[in-house]
N, C-alpha and C. Protein backbone atom coordinates (compact mmCIF):
# COMPACT_ATOMS: atom_id res chain seq x y z
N UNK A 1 49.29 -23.58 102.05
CA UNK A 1 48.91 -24.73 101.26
C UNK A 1 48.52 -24.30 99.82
N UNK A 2 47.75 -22.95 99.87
CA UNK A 2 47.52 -22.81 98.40
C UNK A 2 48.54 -22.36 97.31
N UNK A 3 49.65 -21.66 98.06
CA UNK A 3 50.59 -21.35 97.54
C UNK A 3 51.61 -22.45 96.55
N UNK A 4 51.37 -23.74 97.40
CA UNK A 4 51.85 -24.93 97.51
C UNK A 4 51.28 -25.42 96.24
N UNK A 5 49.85 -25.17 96.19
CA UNK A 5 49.32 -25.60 94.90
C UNK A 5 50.00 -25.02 93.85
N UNK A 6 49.92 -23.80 94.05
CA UNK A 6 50.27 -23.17 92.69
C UNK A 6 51.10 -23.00 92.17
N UNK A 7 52.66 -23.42 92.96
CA UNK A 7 53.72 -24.19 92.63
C UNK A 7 53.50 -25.02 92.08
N UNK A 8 52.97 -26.14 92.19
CA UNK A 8 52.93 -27.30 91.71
C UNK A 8 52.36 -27.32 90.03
N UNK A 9 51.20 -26.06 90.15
CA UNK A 9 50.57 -25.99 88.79
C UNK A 9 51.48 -25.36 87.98
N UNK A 10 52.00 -24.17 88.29
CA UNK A 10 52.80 -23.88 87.28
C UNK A 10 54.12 -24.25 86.95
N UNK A 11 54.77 -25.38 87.69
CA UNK A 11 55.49 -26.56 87.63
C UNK A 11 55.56 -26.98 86.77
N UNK A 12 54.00 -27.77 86.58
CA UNK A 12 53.47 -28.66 85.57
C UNK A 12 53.26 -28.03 83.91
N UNK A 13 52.34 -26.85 84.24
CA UNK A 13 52.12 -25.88 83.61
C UNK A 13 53.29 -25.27 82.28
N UNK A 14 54.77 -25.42 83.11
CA UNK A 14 56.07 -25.46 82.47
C UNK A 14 56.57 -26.51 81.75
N UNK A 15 56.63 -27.17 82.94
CA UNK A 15 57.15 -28.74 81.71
C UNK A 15 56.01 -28.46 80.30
N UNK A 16 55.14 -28.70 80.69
CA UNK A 16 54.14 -28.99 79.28
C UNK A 16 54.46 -28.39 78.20
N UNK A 17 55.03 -26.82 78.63
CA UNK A 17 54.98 -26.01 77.31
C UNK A 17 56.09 -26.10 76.91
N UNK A 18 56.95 -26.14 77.64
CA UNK A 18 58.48 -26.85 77.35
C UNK A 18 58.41 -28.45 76.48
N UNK A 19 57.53 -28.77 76.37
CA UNK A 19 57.56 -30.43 75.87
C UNK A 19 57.03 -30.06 74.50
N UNK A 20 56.34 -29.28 74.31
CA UNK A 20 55.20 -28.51 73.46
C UNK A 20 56.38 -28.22 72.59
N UNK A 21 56.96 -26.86 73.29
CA UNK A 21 57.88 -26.59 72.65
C UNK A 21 59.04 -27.00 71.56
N UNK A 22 59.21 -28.32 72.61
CA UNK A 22 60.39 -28.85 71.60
C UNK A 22 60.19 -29.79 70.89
N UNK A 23 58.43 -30.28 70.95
CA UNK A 23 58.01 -31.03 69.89
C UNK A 23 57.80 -30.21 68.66
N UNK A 24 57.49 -28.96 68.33
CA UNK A 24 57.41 -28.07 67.72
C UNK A 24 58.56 -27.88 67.09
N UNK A 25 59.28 -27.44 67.42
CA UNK A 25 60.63 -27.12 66.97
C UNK A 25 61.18 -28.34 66.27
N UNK A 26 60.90 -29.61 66.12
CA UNK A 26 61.33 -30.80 65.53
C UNK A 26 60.77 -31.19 64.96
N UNK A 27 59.25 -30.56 63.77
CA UNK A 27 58.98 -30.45 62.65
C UNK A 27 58.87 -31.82 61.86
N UNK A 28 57.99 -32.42 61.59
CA UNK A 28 58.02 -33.49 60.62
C UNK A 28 58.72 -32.77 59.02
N UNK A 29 59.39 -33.52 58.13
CA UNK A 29 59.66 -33.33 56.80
C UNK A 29 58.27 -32.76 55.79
N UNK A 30 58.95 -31.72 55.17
CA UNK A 30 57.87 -31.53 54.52
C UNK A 30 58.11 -32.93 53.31
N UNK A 31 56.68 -33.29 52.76
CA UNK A 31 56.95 -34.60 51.79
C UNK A 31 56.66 -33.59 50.37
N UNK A 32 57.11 -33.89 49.84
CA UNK A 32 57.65 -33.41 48.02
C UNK A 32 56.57 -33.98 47.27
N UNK A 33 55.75 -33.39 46.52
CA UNK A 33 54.76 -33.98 45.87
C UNK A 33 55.08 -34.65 44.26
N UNK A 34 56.47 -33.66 44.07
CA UNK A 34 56.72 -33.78 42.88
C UNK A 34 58.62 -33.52 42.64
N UNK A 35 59.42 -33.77 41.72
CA UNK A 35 61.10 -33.34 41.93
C UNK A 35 61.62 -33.97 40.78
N UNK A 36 62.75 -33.49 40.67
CA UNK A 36 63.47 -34.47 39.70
C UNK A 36 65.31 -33.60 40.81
N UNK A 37 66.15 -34.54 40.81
CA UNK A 37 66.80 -34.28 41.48
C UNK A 37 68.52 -35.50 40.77
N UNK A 38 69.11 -34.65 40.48
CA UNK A 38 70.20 -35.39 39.13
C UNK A 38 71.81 -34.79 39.97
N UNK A 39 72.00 -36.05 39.49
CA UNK A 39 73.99 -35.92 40.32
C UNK A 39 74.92 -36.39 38.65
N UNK A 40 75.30 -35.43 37.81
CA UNK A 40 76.24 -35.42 36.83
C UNK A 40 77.61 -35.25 36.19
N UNK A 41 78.18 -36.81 35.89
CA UNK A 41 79.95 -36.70 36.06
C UNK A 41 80.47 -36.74 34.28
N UNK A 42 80.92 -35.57 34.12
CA UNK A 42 81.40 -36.24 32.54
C UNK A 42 82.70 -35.32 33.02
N UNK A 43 83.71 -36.34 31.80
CA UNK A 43 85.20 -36.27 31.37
C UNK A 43 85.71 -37.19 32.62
N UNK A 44 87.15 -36.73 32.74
CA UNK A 44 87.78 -37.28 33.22
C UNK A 44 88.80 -36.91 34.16
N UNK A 45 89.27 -37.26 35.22
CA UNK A 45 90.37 -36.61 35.35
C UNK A 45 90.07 -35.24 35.75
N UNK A 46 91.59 -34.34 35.81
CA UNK A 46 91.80 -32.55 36.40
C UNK A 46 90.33 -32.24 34.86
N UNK A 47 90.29 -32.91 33.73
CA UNK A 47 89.16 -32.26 33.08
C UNK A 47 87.73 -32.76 33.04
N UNK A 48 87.07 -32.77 34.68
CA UNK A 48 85.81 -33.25 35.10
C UNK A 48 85.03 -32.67 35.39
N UNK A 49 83.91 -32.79 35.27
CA UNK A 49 82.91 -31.74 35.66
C UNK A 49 81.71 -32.36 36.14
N UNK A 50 81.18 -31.84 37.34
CA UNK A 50 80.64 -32.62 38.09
C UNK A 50 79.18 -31.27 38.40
N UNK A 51 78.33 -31.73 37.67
CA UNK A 51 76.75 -30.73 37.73
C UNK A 51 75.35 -31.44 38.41
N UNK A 52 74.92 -30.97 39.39
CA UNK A 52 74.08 -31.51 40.04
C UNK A 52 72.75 -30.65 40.08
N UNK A 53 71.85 -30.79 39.71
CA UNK A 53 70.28 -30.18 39.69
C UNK A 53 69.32 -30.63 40.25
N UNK A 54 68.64 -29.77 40.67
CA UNK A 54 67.35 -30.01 41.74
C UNK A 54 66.36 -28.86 41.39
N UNK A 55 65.27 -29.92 41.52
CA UNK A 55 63.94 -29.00 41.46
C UNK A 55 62.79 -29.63 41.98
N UNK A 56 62.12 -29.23 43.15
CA UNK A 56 61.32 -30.12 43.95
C UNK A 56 60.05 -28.82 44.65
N UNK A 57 58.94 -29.87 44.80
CA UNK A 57 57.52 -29.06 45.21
C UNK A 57 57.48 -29.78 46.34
N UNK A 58 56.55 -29.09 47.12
CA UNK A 58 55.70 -29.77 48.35
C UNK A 58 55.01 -28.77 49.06
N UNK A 59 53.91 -29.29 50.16
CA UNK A 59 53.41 -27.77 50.30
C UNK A 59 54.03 -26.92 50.72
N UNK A 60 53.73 -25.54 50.80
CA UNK A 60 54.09 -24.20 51.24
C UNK A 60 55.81 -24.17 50.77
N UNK A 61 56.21 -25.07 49.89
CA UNK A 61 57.45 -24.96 49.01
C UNK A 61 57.99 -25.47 48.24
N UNK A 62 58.29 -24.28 47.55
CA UNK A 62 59.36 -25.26 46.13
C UNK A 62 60.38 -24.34 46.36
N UNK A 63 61.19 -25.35 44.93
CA UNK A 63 62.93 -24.91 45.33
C UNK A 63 63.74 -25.26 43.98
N UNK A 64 64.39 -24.97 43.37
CA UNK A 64 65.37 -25.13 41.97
C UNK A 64 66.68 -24.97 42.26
N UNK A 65 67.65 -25.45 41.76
CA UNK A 65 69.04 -25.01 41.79
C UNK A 65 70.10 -25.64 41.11
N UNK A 66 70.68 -25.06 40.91
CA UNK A 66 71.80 -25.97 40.08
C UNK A 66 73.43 -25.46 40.33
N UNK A 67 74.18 -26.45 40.13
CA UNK A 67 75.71 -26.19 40.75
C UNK A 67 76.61 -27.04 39.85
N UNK A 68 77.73 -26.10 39.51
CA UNK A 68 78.37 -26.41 38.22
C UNK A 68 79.97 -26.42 38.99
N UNK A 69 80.17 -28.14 38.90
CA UNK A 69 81.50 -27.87 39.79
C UNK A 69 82.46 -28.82 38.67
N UNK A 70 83.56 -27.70 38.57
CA UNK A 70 84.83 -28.36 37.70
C UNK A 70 85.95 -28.57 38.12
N UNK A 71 85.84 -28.02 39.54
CA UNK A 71 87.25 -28.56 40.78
C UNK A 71 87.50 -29.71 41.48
N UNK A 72 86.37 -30.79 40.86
CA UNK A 72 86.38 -31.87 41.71
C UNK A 72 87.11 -32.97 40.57
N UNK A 73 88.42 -33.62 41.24
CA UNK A 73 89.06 -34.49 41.17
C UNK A 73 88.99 -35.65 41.94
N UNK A 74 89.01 -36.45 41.76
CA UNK A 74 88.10 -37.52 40.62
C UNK A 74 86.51 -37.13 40.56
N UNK A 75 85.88 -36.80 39.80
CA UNK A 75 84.73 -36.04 39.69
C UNK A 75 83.60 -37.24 39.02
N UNK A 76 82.47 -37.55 40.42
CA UNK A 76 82.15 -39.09 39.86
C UNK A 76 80.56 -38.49 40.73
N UNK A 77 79.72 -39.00 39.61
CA UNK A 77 78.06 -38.92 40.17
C UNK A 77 77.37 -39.63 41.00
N UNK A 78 77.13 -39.69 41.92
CA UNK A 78 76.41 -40.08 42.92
C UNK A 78 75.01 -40.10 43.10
N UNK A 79 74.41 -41.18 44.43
CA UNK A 79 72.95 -40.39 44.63
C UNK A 79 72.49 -40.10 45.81
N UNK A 80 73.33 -38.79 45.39
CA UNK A 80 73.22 -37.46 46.31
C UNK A 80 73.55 -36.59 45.75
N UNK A 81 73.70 -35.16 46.28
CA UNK A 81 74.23 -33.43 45.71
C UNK A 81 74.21 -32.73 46.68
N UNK A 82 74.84 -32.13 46.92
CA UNK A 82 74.38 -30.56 47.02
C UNK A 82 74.90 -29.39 46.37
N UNK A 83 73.92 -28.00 46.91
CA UNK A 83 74.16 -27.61 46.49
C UNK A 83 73.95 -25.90 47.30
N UNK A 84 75.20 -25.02 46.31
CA UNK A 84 74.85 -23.96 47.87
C UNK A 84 75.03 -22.82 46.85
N UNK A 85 74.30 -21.41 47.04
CA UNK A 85 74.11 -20.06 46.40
C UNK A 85 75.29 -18.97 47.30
N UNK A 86 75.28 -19.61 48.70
CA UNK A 86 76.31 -18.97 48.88
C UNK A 86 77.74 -18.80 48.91
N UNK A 87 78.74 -17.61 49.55
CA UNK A 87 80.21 -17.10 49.24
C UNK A 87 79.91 -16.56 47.15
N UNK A 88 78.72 -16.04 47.08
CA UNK A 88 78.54 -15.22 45.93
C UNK A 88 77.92 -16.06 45.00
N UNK A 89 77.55 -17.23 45.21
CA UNK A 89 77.26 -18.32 44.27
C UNK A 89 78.05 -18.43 43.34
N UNK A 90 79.31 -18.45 43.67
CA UNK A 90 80.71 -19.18 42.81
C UNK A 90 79.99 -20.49 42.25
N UNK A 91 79.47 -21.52 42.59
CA UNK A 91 79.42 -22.94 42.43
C UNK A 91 77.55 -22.95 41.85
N UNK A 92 76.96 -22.36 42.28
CA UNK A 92 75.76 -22.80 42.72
C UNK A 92 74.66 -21.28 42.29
N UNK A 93 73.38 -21.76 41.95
CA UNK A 93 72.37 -20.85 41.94
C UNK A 93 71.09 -21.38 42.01
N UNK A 94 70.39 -20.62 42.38
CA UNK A 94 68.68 -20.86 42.40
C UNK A 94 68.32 -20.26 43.45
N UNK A 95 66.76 -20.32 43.61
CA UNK A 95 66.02 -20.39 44.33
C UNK A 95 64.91 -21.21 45.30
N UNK A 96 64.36 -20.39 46.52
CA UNK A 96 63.56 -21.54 47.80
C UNK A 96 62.47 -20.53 47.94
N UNK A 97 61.19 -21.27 47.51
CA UNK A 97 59.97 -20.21 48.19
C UNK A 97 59.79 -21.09 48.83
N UNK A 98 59.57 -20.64 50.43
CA UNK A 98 58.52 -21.18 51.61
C UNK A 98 57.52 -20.34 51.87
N UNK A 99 56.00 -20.55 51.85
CA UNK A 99 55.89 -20.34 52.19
C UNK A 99 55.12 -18.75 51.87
N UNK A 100 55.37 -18.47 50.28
CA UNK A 100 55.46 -17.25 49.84
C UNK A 100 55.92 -16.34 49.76
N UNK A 101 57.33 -16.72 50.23
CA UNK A 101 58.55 -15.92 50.67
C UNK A 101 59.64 -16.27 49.83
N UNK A 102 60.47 -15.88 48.99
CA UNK A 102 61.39 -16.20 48.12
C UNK A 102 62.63 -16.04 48.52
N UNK A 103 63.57 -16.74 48.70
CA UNK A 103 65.17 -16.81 49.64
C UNK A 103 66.26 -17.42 47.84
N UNK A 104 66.97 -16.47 48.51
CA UNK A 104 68.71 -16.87 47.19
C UNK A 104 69.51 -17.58 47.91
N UNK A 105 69.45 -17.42 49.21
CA UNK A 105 70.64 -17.89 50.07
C UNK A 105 70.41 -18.66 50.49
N UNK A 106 70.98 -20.12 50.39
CA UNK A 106 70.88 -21.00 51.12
C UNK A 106 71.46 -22.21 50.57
N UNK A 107 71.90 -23.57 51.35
CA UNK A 107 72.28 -24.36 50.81
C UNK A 107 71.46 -26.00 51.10
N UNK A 108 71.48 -26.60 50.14
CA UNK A 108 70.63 -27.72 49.94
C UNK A 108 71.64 -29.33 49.84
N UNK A 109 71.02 -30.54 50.54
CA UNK A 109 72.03 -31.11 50.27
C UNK A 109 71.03 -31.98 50.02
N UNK A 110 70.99 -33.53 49.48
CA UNK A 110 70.30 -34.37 49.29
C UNK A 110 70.86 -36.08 48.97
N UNK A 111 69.78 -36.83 49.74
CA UNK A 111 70.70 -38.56 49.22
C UNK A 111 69.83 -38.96 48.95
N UNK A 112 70.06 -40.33 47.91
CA UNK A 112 68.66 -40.85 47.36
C UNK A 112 68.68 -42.53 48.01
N UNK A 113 67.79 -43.42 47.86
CA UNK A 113 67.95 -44.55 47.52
C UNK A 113 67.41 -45.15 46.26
N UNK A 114 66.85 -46.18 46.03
CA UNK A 114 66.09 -46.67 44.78
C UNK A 114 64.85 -45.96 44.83
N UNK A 115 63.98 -45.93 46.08
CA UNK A 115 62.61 -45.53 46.21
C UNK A 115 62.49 -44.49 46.96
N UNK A 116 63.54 -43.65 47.94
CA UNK A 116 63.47 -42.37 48.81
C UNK A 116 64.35 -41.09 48.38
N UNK A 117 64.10 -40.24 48.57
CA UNK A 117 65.11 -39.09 48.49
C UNK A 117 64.54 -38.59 49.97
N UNK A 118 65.50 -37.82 50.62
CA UNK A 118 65.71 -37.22 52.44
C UNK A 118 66.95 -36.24 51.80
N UNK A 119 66.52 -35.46 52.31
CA UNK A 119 67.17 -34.00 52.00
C UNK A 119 66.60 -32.57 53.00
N UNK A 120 68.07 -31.47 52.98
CA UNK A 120 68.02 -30.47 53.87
C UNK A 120 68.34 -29.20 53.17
N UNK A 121 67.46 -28.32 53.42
CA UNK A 121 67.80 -26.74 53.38
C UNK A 121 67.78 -25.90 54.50
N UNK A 122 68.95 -25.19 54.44
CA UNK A 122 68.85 -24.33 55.37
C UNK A 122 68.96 -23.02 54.62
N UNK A 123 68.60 -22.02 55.16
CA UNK A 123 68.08 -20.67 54.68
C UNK A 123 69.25 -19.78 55.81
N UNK A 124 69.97 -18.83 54.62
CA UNK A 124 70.72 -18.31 55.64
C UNK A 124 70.70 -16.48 55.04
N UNK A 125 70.82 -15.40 56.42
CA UNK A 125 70.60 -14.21 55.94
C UNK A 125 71.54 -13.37 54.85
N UNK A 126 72.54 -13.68 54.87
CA UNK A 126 73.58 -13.20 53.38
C UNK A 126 73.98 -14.17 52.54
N UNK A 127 74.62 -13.78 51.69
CA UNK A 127 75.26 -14.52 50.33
C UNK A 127 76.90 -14.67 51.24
N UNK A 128 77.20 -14.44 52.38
CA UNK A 128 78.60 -15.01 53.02
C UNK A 128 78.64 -16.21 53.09
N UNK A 129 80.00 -16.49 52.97
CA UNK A 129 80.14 -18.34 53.67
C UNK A 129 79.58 -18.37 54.62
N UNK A 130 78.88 -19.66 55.02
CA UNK A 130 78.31 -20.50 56.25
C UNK A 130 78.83 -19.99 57.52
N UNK A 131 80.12 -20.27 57.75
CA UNK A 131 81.02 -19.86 58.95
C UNK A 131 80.66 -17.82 59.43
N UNK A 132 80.27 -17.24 58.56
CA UNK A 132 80.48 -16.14 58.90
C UNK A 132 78.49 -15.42 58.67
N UNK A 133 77.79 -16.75 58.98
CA UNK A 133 76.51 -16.27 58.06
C UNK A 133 75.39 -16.65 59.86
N UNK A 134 74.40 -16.23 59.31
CA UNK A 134 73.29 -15.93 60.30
C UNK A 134 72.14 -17.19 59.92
N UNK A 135 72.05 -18.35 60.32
CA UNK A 135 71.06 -19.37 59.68
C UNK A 135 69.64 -18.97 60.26
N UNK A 136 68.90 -18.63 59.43
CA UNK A 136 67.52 -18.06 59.66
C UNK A 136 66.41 -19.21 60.00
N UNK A 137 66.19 -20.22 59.13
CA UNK A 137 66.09 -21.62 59.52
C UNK A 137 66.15 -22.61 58.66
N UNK A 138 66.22 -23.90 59.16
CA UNK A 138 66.18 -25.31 58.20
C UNK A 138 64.86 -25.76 57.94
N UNK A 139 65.00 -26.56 56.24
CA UNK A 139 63.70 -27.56 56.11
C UNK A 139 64.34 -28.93 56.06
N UNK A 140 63.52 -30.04 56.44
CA UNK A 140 63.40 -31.28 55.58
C UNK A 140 62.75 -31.41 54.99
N UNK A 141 63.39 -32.28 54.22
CA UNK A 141 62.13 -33.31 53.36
C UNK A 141 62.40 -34.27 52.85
N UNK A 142 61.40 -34.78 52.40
CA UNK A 142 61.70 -36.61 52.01
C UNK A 142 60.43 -36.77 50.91
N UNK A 143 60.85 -37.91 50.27
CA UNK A 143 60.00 -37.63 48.93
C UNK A 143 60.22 -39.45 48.51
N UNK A 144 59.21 -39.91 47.89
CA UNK A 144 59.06 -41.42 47.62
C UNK A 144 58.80 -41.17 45.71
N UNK A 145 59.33 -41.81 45.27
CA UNK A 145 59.67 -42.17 43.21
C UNK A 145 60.57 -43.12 43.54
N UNK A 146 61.57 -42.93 42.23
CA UNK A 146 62.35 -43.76 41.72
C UNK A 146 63.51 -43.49 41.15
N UNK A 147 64.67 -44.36 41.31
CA UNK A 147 65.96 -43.68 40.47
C UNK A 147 66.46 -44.78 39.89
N UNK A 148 67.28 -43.70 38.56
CA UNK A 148 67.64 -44.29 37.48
C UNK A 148 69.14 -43.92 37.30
N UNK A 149 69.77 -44.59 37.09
CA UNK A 149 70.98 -44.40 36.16
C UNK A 149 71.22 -44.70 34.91
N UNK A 150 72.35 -43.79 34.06
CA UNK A 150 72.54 -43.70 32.50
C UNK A 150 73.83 -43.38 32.45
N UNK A 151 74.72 -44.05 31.57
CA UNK A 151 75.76 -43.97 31.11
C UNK A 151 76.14 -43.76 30.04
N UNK A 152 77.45 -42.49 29.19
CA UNK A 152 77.23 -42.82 27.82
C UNK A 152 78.66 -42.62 27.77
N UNK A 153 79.40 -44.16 27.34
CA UNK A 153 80.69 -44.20 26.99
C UNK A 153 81.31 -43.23 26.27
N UNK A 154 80.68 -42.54 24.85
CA UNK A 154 81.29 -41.76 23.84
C UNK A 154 81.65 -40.40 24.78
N UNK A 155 80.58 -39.85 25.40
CA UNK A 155 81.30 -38.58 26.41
C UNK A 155 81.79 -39.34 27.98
N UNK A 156 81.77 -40.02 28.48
CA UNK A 156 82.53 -40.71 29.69
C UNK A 156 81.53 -40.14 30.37
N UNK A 157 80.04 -39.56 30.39
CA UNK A 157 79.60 -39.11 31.47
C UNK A 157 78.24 -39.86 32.09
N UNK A 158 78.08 -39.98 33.11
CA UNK A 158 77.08 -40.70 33.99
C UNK A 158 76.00 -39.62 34.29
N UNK A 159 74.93 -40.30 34.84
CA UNK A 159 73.86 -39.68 35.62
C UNK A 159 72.97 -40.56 36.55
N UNK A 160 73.07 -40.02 37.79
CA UNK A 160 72.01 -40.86 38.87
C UNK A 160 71.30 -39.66 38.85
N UNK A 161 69.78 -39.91 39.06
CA UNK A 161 68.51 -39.05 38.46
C UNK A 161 67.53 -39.89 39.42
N UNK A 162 67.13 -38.94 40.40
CA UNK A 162 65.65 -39.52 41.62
C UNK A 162 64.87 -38.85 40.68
N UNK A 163 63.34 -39.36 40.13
CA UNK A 163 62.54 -38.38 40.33
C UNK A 163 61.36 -38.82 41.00
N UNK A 164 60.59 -37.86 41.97
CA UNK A 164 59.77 -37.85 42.93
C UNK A 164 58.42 -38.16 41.64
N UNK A 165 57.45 -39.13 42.49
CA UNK A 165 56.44 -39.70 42.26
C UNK A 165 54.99 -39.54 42.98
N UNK A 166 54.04 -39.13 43.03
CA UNK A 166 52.74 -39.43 43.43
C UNK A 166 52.74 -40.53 44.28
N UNK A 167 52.65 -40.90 45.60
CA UNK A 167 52.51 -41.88 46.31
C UNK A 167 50.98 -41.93 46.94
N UNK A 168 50.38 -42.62 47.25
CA UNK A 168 48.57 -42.51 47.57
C UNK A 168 49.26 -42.59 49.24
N UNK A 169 48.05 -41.98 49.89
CA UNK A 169 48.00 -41.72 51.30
C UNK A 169 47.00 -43.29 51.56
N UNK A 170 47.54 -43.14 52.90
CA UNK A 170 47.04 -44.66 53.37
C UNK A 170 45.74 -44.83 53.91
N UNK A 171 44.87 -43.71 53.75
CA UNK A 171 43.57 -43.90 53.70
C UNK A 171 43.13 -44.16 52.06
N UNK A 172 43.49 -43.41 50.83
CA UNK A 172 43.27 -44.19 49.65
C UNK A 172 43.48 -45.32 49.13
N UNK A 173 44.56 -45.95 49.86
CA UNK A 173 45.52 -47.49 49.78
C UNK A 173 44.15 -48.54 50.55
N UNK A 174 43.52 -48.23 51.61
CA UNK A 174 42.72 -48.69 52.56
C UNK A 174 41.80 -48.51 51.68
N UNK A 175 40.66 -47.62 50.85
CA UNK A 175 39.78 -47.72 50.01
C UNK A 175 40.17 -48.40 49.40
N UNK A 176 41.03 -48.57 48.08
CA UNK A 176 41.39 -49.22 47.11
C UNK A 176 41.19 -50.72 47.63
N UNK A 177 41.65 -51.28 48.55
CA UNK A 177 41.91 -52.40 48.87
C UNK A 177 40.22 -52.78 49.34
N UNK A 178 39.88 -52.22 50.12
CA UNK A 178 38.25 -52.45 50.01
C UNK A 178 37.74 -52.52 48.83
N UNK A 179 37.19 -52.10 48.42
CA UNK A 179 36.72 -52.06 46.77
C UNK A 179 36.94 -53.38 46.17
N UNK A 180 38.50 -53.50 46.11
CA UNK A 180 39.10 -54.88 45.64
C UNK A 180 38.21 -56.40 46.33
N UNK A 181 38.25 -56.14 47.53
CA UNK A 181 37.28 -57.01 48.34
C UNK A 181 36.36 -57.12 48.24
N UNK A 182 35.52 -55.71 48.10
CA UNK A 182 33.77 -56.16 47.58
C UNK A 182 34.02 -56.73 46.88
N UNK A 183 34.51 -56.21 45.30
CA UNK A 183 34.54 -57.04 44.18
C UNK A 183 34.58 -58.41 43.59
N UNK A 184 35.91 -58.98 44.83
CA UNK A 184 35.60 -60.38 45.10
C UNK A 184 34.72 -60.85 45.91
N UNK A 185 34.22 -60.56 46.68
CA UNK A 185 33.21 -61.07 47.23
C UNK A 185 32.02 -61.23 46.39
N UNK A 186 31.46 -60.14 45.67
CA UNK A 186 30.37 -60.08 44.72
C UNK A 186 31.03 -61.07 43.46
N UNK A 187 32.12 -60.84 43.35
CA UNK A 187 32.24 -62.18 41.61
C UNK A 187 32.35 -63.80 42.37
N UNK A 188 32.56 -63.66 43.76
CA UNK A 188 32.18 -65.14 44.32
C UNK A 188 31.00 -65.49 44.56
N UNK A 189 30.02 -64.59 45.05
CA UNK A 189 28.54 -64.95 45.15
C UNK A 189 27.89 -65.12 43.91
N UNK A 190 28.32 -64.23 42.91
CA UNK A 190 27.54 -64.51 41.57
C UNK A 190 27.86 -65.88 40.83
N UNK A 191 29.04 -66.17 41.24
CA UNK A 191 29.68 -67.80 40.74
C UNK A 191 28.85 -68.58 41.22
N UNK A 192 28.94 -68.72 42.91
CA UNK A 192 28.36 -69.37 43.53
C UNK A 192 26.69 -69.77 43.25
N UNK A 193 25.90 -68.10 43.19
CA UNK A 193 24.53 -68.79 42.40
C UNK A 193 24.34 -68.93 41.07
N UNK A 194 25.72 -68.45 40.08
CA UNK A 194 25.05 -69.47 38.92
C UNK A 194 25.38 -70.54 38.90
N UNK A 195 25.98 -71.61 39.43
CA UNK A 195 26.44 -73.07 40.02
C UNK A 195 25.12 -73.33 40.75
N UNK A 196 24.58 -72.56 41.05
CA UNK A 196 23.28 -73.52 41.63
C UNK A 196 22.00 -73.90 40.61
């Protein structure tokens, strides 16, 4: 019978850390405190050039990079990018500290909306293509601002441009809004007794 138990406990004992486990491993996004993150199309045609830049904080990381692509036909700005250091950084360069750790290799991709950017890095051990490379590991992240677009007919070239914003945490949103409430409450009572 006791044996019986102790099957049962370390049964249980398993699942748990197994649940543990793979809640762990599935990581909330790190959130971006700060970024500016730009998708850029000028010319036209076989003569287009299509440059996309990123530079974004959050804790335990920041990250820069930029990728200069002139092979893309029809070559048109979006809001999104990526961008990758590796196969020698033909296309692409920068850097990823996590963490206090500084990485060259890796590739970044990113989409925006009006008010979100959600974006991925993965960190990989050489400067080889993807297919032939060792992925050490991935981040997310997601980041709340605003995006803009700009157009300038005389060079034919566009820009969609997120940049990440200061958003208040929802315990400061919850103060703020209190406060607001005393306030009215106290400029209604003071109405109220000078009317009397």
């Amino acid at each position: 019978m006791a044996c019986l138990k102790d099957a049962v406990l370390r049964g249980v004992l398993l699942v748990v850390s197994l649940l543990l486990f793979v809640s762990a491993a599935q990581a909330d996004p790190i959130v971006l405190t700060s970024g500016i993150f730009s998708s850029t199309a000028s010319g036209s045609g076989p003569n287009g050039v299509l440059i996309t830049d990123v530079v974004g904080t959050g804790p335990d990381l920041s990250f820069q990079g930029h990728n200069n692509n002139d092979l893309c036909n029809p070559c048109l700005a979006s809001q999104g990018g990526s961008i990758t250091t590796l196969n020698f950084g033909l296309l692409g360069s920068g850097t990823v500290i996590y963490q206090g750790v500084q990485y060259n290799n890796f590739s970044l991709t990113f989409g925006f909306t009006n008010d979100t950017i959600t974006g991925q890095i993965t960190i990989f051990e050489t400067s080889q293509p993807a297919n032939n490379n060792t992925i050490l590991f991935t981040l997310d992240f997601v980041g709340n601002g605003f995006s803009s677009e700009s157009f300038f007919p005389e060079s034919q070239s566009q820009t969609h441009k997120f940049t990440v914003g200061a958003v208040p945490e929802p315990a400061s949103l919850l103060l703020i809004a209190s406060g607001l409430v005393a306030l009215g409450v106290k400029r209604r009572r003071a109405k109220t007794n000078s009317g009397d």
